[in-house]
C-alpha atoms as a PDB file:
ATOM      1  CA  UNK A   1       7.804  26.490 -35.685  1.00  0.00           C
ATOM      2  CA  UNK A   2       9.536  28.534 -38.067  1.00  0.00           C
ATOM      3  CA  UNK A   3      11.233  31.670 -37.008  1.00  0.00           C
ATOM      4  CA  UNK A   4       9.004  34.099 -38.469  1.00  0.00           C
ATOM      5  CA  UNK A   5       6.182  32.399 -36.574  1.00  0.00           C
ATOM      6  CA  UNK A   6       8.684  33.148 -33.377  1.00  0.00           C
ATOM      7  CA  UNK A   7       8.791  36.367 -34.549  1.00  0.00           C
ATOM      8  CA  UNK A   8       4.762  37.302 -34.763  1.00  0.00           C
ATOM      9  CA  UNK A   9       4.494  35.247 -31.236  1.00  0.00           C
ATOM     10  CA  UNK A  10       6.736  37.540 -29.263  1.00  0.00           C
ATOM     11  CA  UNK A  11       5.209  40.614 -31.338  1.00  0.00           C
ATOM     12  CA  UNK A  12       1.744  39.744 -30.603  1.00  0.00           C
ATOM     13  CA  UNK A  13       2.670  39.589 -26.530  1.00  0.00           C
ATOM     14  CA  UNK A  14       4.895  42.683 -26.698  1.00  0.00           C
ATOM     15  CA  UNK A  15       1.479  44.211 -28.052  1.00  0.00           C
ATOM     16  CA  UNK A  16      -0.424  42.700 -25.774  1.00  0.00           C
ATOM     17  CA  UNK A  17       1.895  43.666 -22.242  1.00  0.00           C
ATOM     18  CA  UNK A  18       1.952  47.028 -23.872  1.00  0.00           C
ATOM     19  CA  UNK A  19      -2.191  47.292 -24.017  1.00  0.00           C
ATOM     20  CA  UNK A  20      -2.798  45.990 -20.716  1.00  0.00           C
ATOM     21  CA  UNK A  21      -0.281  48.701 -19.518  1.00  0.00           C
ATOM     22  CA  UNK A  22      -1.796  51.366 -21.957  1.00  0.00           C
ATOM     23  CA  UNK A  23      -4.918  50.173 -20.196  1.00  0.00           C
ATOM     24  CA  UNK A  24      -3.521  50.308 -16.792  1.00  0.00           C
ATOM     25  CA  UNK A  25      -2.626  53.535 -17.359  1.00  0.00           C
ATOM     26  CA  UNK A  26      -5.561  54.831 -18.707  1.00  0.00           C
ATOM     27  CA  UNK A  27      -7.653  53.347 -15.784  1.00  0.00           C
ATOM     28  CA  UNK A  28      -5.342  54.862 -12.940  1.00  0.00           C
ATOM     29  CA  UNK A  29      -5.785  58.723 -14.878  1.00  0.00           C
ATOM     30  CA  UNK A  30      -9.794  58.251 -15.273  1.00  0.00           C
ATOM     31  CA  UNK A  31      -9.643  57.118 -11.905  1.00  0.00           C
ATOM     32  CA  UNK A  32      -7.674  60.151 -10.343  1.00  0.00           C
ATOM     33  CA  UNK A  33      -9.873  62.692 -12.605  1.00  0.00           C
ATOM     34  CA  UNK A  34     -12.823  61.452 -11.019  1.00  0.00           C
ATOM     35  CA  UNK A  35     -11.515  61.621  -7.079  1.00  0.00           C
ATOM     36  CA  UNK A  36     -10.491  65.082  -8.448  1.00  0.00           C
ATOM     37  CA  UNK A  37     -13.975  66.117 -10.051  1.00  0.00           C
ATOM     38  CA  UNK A  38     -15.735  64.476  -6.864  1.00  0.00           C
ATOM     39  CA  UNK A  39     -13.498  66.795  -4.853  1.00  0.00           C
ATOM     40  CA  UNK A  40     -13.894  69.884  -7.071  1.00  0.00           C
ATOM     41  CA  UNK A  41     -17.805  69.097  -6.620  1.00  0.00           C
ATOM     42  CA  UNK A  42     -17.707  68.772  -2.434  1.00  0.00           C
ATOM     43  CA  UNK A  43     -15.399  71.414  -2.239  1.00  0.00           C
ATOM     44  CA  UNK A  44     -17.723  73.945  -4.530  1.00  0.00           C
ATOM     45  CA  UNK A  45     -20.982  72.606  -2.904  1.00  0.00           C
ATOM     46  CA  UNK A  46     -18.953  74.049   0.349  1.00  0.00           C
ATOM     47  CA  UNK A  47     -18.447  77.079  -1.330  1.00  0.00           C
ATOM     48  CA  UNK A  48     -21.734  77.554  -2.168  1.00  0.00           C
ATOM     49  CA  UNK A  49     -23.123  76.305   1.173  1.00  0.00           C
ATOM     50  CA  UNK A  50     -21.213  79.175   2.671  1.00  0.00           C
ATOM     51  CA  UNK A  51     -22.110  81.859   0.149  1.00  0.00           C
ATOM     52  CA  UNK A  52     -25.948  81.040   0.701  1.00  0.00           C
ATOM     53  CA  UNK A  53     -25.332  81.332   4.646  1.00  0.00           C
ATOM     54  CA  UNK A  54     -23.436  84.897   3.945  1.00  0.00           C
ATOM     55  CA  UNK A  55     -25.996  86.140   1.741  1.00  0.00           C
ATOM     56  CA  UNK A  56     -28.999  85.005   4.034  1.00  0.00           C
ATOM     57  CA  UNK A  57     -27.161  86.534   7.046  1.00  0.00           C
ATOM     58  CA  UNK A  58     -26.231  90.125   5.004  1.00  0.00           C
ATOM     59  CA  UNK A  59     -30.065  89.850   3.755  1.00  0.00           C
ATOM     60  CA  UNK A  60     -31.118  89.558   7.757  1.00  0.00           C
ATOM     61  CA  UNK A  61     -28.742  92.389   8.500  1.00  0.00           C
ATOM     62  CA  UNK A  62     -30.112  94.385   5.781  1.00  0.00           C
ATOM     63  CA  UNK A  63     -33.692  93.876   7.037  1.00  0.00           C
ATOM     64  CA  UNK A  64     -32.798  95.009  10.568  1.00  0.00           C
ATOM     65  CA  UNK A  65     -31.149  98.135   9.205  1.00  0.00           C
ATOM     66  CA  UNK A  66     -34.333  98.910   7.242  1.00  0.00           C
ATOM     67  CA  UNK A  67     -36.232  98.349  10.369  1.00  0.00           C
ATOM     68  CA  UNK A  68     -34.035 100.630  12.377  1.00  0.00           C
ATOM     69  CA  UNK A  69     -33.947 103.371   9.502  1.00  0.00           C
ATOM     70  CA  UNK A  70     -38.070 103.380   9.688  1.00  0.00           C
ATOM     71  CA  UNK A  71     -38.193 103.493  13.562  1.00  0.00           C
ATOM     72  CA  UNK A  72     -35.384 106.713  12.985  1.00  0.00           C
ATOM     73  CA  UNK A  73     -37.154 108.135  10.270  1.00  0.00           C
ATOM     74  CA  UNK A  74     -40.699 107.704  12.332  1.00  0.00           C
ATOM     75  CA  UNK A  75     -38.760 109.105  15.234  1.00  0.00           C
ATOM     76  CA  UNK A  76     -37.369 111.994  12.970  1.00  0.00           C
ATOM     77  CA  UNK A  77     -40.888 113.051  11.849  1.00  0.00           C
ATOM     78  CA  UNK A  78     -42.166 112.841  15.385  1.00  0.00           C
ATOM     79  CA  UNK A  79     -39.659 115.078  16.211  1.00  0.00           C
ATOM     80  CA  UNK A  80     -39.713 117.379  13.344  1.00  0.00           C
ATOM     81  CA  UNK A  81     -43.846 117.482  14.096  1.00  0.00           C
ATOM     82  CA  UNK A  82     -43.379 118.799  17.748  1.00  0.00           C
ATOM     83  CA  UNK A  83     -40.482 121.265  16.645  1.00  0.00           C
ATOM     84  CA  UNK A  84     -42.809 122.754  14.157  1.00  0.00           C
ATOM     85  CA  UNK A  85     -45.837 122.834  16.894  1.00  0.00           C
ATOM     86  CA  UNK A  86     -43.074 124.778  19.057  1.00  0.00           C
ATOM     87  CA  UNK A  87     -41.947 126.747  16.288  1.00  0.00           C
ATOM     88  CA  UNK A  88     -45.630 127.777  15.616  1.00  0.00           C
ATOM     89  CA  UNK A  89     -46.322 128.856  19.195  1.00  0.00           C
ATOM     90  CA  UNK A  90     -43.159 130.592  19.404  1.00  0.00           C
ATOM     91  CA  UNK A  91     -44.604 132.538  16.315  1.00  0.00           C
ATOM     92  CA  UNK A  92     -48.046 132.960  17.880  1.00  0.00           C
ATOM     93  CA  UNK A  93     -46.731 134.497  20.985  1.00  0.00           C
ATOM     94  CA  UNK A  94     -44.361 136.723  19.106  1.00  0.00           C
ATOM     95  CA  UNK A  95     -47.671 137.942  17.420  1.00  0.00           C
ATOM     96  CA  UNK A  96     -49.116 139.187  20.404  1.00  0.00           C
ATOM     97  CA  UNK A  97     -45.966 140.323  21.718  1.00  0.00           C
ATOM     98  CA  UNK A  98     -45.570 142.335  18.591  1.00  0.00           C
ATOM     99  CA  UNK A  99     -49.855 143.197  18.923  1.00  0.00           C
ATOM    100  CA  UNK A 100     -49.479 144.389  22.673  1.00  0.00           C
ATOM    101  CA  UNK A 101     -46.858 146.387  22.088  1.00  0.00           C
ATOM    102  CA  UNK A 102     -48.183 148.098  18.685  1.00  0.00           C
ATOM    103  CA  UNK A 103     -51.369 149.223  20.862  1.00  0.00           C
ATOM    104  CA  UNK A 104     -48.389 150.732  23.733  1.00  0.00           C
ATOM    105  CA  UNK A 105     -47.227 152.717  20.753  1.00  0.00           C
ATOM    106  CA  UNK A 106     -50.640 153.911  19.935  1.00  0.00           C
ATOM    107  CA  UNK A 107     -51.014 154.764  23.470  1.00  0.00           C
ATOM    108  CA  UNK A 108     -47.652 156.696  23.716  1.00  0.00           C
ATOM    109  CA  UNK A 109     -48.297 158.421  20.345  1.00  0.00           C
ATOM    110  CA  UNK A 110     -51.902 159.467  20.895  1.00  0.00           C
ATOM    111  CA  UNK A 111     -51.292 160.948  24.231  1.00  0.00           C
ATOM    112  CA  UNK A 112     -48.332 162.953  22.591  1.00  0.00           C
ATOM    113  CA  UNK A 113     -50.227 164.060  20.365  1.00  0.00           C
ATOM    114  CA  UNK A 114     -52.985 165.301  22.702  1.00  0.00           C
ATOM    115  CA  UNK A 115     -50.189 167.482  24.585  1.00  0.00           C
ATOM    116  CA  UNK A 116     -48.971 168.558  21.269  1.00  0.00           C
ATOM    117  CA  UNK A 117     -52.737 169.862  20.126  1.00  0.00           C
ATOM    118  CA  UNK A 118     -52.813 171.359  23.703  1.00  0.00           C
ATOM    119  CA  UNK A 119     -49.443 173.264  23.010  1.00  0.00           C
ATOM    120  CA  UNK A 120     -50.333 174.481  19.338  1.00  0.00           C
ATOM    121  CA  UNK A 121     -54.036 175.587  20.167  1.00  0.00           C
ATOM    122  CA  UNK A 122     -52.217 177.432  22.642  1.00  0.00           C
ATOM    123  CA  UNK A 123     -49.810 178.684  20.800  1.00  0.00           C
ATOM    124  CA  UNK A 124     -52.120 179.490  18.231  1.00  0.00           C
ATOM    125  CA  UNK A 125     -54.961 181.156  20.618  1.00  0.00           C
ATOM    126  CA  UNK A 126     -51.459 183.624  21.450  1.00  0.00           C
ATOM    127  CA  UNK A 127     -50.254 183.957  17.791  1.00  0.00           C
ATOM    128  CA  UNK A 128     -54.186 184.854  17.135  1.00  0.00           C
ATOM    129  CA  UNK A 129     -54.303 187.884  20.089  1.00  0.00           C
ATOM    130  CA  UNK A 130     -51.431 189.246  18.966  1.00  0.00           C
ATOM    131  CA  UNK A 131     -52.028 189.398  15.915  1.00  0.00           C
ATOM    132  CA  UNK A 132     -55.641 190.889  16.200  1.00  0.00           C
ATOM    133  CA  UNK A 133     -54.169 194.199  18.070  1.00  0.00           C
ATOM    134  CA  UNK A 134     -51.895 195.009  14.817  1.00  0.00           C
ATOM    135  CA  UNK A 135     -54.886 194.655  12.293  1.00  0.00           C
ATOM    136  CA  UNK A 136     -58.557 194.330  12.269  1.00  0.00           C
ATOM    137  CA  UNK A 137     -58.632 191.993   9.840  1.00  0.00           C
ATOM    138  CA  UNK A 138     -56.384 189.381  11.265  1.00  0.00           C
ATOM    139  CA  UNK A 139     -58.048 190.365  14.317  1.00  0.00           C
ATOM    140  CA  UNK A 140     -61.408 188.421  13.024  1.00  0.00           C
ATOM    141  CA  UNK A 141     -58.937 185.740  11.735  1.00  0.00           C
ATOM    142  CA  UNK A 142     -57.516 185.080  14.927  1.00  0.00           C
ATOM    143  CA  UNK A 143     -60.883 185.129  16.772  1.00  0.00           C
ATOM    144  CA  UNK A 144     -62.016 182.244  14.179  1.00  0.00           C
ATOM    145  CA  UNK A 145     -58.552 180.688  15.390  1.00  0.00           C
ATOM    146  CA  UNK A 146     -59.079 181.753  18.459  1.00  0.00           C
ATOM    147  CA  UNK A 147     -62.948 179.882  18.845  1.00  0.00           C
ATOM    148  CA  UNK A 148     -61.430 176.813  16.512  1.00  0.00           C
ATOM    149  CA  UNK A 149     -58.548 176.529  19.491  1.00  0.00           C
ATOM    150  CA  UNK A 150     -60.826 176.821  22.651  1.00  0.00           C
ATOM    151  CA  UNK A 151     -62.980 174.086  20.651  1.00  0.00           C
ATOM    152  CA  UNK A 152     -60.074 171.727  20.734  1.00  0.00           C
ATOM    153  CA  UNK A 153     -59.333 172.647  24.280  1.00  0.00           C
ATOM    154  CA  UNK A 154     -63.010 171.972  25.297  1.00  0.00           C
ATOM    155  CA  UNK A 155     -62.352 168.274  23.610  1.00  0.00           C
ATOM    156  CA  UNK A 156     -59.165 167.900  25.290  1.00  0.00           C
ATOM    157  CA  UNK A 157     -61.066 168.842  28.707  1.00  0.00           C
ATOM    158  CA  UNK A 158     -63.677 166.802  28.142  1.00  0.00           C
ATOM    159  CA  UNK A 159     -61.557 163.741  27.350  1.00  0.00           C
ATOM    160  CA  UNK A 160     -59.493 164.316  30.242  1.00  0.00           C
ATOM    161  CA  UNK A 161     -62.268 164.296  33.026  1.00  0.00           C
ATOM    162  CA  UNK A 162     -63.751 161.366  31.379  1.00  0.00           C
ATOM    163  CA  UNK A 163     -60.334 159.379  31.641  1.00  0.00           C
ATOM    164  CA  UNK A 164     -60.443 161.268  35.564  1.00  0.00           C
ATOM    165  CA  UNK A 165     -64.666 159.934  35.960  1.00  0.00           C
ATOM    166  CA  UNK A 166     -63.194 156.469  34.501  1.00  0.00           C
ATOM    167  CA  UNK A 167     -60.047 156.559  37.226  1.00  0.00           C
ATOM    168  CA  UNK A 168     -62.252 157.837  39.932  1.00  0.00           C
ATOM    169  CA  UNK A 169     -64.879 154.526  39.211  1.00  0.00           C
ATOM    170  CA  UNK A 170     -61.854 152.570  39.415  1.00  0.00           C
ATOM    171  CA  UNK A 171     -60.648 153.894  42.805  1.00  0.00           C
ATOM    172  CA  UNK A 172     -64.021 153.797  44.305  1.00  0.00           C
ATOM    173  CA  UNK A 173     -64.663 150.050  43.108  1.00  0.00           C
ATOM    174  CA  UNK A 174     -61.207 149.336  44.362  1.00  0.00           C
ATOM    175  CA  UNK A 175     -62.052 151.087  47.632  1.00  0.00           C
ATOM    176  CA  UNK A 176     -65.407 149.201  48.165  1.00  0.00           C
ATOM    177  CA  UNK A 177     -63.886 145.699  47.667  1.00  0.00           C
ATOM    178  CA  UNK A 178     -61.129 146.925  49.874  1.00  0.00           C
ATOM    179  CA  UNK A 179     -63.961 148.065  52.427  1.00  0.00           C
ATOM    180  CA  UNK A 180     -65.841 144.255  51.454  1.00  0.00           C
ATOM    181  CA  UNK A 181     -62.224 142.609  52.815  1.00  0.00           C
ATOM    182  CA  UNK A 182     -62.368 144.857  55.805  1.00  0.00           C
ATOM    183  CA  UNK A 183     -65.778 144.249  56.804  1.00  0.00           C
ATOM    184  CA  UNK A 184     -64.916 140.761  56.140  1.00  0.00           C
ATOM    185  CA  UNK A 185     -61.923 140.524  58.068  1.00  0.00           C
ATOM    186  CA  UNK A 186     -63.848 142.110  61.051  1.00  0.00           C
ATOM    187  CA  UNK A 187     -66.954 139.918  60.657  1.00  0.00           C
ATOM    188  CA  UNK A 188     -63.997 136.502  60.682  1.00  0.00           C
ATOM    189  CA  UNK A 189     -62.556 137.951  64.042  1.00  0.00           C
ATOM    190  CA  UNK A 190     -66.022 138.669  65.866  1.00  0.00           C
ATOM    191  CA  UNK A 191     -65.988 135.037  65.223  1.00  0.00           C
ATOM    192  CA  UNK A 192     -63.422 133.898  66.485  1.00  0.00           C
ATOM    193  CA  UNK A 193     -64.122 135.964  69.519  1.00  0.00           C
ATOM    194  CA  UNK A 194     -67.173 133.861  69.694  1.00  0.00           C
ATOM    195  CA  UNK A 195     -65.326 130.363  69.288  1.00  0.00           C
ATOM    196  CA  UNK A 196     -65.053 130.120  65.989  1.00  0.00           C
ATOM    197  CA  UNK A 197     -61.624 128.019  64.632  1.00  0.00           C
ATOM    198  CA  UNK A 198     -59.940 128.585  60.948  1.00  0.00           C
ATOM    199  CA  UNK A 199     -58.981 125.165  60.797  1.00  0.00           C
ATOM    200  CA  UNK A 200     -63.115 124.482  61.351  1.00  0.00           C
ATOM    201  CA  UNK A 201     -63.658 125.544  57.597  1.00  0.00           C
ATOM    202  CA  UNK A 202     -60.869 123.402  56.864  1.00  0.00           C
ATOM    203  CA  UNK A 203     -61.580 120.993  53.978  1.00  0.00           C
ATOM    204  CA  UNK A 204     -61.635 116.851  55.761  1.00  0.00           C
ATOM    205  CA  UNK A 205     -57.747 115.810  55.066  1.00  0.00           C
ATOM    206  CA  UNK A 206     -56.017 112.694  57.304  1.00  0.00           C
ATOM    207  CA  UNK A 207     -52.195 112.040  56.545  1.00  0.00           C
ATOM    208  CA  UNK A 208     -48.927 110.838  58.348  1.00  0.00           C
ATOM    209  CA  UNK A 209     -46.191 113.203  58.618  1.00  0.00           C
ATOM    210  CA  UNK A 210     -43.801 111.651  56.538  1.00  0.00           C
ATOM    211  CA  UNK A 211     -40.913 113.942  57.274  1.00  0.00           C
ATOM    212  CA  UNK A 212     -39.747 116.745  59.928  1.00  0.00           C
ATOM    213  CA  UNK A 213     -37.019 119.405  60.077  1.00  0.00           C
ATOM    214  CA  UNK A 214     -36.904 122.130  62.020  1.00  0.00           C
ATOM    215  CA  UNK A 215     -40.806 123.637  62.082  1.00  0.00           C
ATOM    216  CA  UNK A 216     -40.852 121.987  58.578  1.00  0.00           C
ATOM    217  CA  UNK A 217     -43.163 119.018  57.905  1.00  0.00           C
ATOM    218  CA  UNK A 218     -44.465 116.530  54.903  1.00  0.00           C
ATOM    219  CA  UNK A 219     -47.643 115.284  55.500  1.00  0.00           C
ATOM    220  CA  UNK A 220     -48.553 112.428  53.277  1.00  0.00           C
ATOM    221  CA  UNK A 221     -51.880 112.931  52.267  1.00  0.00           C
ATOM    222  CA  UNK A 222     -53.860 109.025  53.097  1.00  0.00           C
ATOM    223  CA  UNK A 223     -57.465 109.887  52.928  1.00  0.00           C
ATOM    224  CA  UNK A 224     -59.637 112.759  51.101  1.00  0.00           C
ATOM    225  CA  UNK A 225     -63.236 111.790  51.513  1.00  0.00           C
ATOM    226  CA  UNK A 226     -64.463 115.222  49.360  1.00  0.00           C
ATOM    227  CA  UNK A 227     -61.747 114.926  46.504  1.00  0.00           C
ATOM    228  CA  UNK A 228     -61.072 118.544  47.620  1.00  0.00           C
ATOM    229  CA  UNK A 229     -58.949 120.223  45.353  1.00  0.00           C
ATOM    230  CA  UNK A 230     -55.784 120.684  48.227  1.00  0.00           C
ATOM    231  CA  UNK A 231     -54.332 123.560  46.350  1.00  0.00           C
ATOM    232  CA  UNK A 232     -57.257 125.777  45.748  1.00  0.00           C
ATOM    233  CA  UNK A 233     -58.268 125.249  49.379  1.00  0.00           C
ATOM    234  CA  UNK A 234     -54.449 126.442  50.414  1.00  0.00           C
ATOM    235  CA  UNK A 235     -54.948 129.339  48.320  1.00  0.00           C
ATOM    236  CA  UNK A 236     -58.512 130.324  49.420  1.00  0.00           C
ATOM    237  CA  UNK A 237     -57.430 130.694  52.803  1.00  0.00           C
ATOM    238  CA  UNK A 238     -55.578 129.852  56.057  1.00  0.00           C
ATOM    239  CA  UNK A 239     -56.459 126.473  57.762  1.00  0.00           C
ATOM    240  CA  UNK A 240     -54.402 123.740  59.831  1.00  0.00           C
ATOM    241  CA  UNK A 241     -53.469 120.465  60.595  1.00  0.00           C
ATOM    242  CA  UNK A 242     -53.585 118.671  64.074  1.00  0.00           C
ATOM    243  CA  UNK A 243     -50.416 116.312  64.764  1.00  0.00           C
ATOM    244  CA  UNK A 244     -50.898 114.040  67.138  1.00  0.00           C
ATOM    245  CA  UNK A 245     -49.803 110.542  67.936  1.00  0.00           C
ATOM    246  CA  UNK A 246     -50.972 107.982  70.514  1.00  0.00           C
ATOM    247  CA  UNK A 247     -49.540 109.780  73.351  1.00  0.00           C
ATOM    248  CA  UNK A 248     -52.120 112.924  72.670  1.00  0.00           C
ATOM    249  CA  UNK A 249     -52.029 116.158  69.827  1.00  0.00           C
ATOM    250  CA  UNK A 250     -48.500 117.718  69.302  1.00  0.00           C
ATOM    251  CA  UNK A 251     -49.315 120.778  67.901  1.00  0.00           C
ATOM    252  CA  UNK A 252     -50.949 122.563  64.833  1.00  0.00           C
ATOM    253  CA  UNK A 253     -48.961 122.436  60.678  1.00  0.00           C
ATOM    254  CA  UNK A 254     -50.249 124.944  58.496  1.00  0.00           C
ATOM    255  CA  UNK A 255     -50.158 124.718  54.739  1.00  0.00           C
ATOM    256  CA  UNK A 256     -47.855 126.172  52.250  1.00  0.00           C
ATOM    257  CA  UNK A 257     -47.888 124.035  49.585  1.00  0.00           C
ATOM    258  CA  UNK A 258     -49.110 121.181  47.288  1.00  0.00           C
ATOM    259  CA  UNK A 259     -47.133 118.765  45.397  1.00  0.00           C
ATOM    260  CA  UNK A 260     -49.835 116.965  43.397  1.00  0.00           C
ATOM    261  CA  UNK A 261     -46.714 114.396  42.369  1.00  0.00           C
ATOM    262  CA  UNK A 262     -46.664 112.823  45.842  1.00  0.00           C
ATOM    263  CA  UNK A 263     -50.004 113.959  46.935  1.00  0.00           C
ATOM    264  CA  UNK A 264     -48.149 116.028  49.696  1.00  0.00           C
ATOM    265  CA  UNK A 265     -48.219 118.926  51.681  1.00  0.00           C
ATOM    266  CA  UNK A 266     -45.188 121.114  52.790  1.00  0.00           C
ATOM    267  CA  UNK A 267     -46.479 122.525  56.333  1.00  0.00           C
ATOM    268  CA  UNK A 268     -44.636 124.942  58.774  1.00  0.00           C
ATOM    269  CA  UNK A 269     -45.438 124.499  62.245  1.00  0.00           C
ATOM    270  CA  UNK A 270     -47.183 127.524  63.791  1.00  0.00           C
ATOM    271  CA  UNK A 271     -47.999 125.878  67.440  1.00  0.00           C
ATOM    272  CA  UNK A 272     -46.184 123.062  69.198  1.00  0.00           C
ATOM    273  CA  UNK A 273     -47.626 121.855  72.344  1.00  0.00           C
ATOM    274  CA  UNK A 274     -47.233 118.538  72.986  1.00  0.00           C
ATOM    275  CA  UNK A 275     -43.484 117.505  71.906  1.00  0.00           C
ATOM    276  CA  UNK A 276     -41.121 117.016  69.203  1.00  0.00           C
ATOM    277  CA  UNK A 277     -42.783 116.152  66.101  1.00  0.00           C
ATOM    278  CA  UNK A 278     -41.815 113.063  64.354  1.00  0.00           C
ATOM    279  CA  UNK A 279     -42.447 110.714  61.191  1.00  0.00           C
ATOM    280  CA  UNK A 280     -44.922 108.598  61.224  1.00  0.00           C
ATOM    281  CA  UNK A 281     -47.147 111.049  63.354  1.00  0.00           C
ATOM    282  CA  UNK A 282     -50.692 111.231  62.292  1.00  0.00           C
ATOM    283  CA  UNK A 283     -52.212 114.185  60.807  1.00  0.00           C
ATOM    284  CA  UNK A 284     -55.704 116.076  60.348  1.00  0.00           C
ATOM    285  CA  UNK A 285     -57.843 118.511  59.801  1.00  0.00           C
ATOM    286  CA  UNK A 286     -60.526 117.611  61.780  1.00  0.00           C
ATOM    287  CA  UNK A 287     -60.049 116.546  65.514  1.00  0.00           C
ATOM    288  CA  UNK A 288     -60.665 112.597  65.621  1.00  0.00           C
END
């Protein structure tokens, strides 16, 4: 082989190490750009996966604070509707505040004003006399004065003893229904001279006494057969309860007062007979 061919031999295989290194090369980089761009892609699809979680959990948030800012606002108007209801009834009763006491005024000024007219016809009835004995003419002039004076007088009169017929009317109606209560009063103890017991117009009430201090007792109300209305019957009139327990009756509770809330009623001992009162005694108005 001659040289030259040598030559283009060793040539050709330096070309050819240097293109399967070129090659080599070039694989390795393509390969490390695409573990690179595989990583880029995991580690955005990460990114993303996280930034969809955020946003659906601010979005959840956000829909709970809306919630709560209805209920508030629904709240607020509820609240702004009664305030307004109270402000309005405030008004309405500052109304008749302001009504009742413009007709007190009235009252005040037109019964000045009647003592006033009294003192000026008066005044004028004197002014008129003396001025009749100094001249004829104002004589006649203070008659007409005079008559016009007496008039109002007569008016004044008259409206007095009809405001003394209307007070008088008043104090005799007051005295019959105090005379009524009297007769009353007299007819309730004839009676109970003939056997007759308060407590036997007592409305049908059974309880247990559910506390005791002193002559202070509860009674727990446990059976009204009439649905009686317990605090118009303690206000309509005196009545009692019999305690008693299985030894016998204790003694007699009588009302003062109703506490629908526990369907109770506050007693205060008025006769004790048979022992200390305790709780769980039984209570009623009727005798069993």
């Amino acid at each position: 082989m001659s040289p030259i061919g040598r030559v283009f031999i060793i040539l050709n295989l330096l070309l050819a190490g240097g293109f399967v290194v070129v090659s080599g090369t070039h694989l390795q980089t393509k390969n490390n750009y695409k573990s690179q761009l595989e990583a880029a892609n995991k580690k955005s699809a990460e990114e993303i996966a996280k930034l969809t979680a955020e946003k659906d959990k601010l979005a959840a948030e956000r829909n709970t604070f809306e919630n709560a800012k209805t209920a508030n606002e629904t709240q607020v108007g509820a609240l702004t509707n009664a305030n307004k209801l109270l402000e309005d009834e405030n008004k309405r009763f500052a109304q008749q505040l302001s009504s009742m006491e413009g007709d007190m005024k009235k009252l005040v000024s037109a019964a000045e004003s009647n003592n006033t007219e009294m003192k000026a016809a008066f005044g004028q009835a004197k002014a008129a006399y003396e001025m009749a004995v100094a001249d004829q003419k104002a004589k006649d002039e203070a008659v007409r004065a005079k008559d016009t004076a007496e008039a109002e007088n007569r008016d004044l009169k008259t409206e007095i003893a009809n405001l003394k017929s209307t007070i008088e009317t008043r104090d005799g109606s007051i005295k019959t229904l105090e005379t009524e209560k009297s007769q009353l009063g007299l007819l309730v103890k004839v009676a109970e001279a003939n056997g007759f017991l308060r407590s036997m117009a007592a409305p049908n009430l059974s309880g247990l006494v559910t506390t005791s201090s002193g002559n202070l007792v509860t009674i727990q109300i446990t059976d009204n057969p009439g649905n009686v209305d317990i605090k118009a019957e303690i206000e309509r009139g005196k009545w009692g309860f019999a305690i008693y327990d299985a030894s016998g009756y204790k003694g007699e509770a009588y009302p003062e007062r109703f506490e629908a809330s526990a369907n109770a009623v506050l007693c205060k001992v008025g006769l004790l007979k048979g022992g200390e009162i305790r709780e769980g005694d039984k209570a009623a108005t009727k005798t069993p």
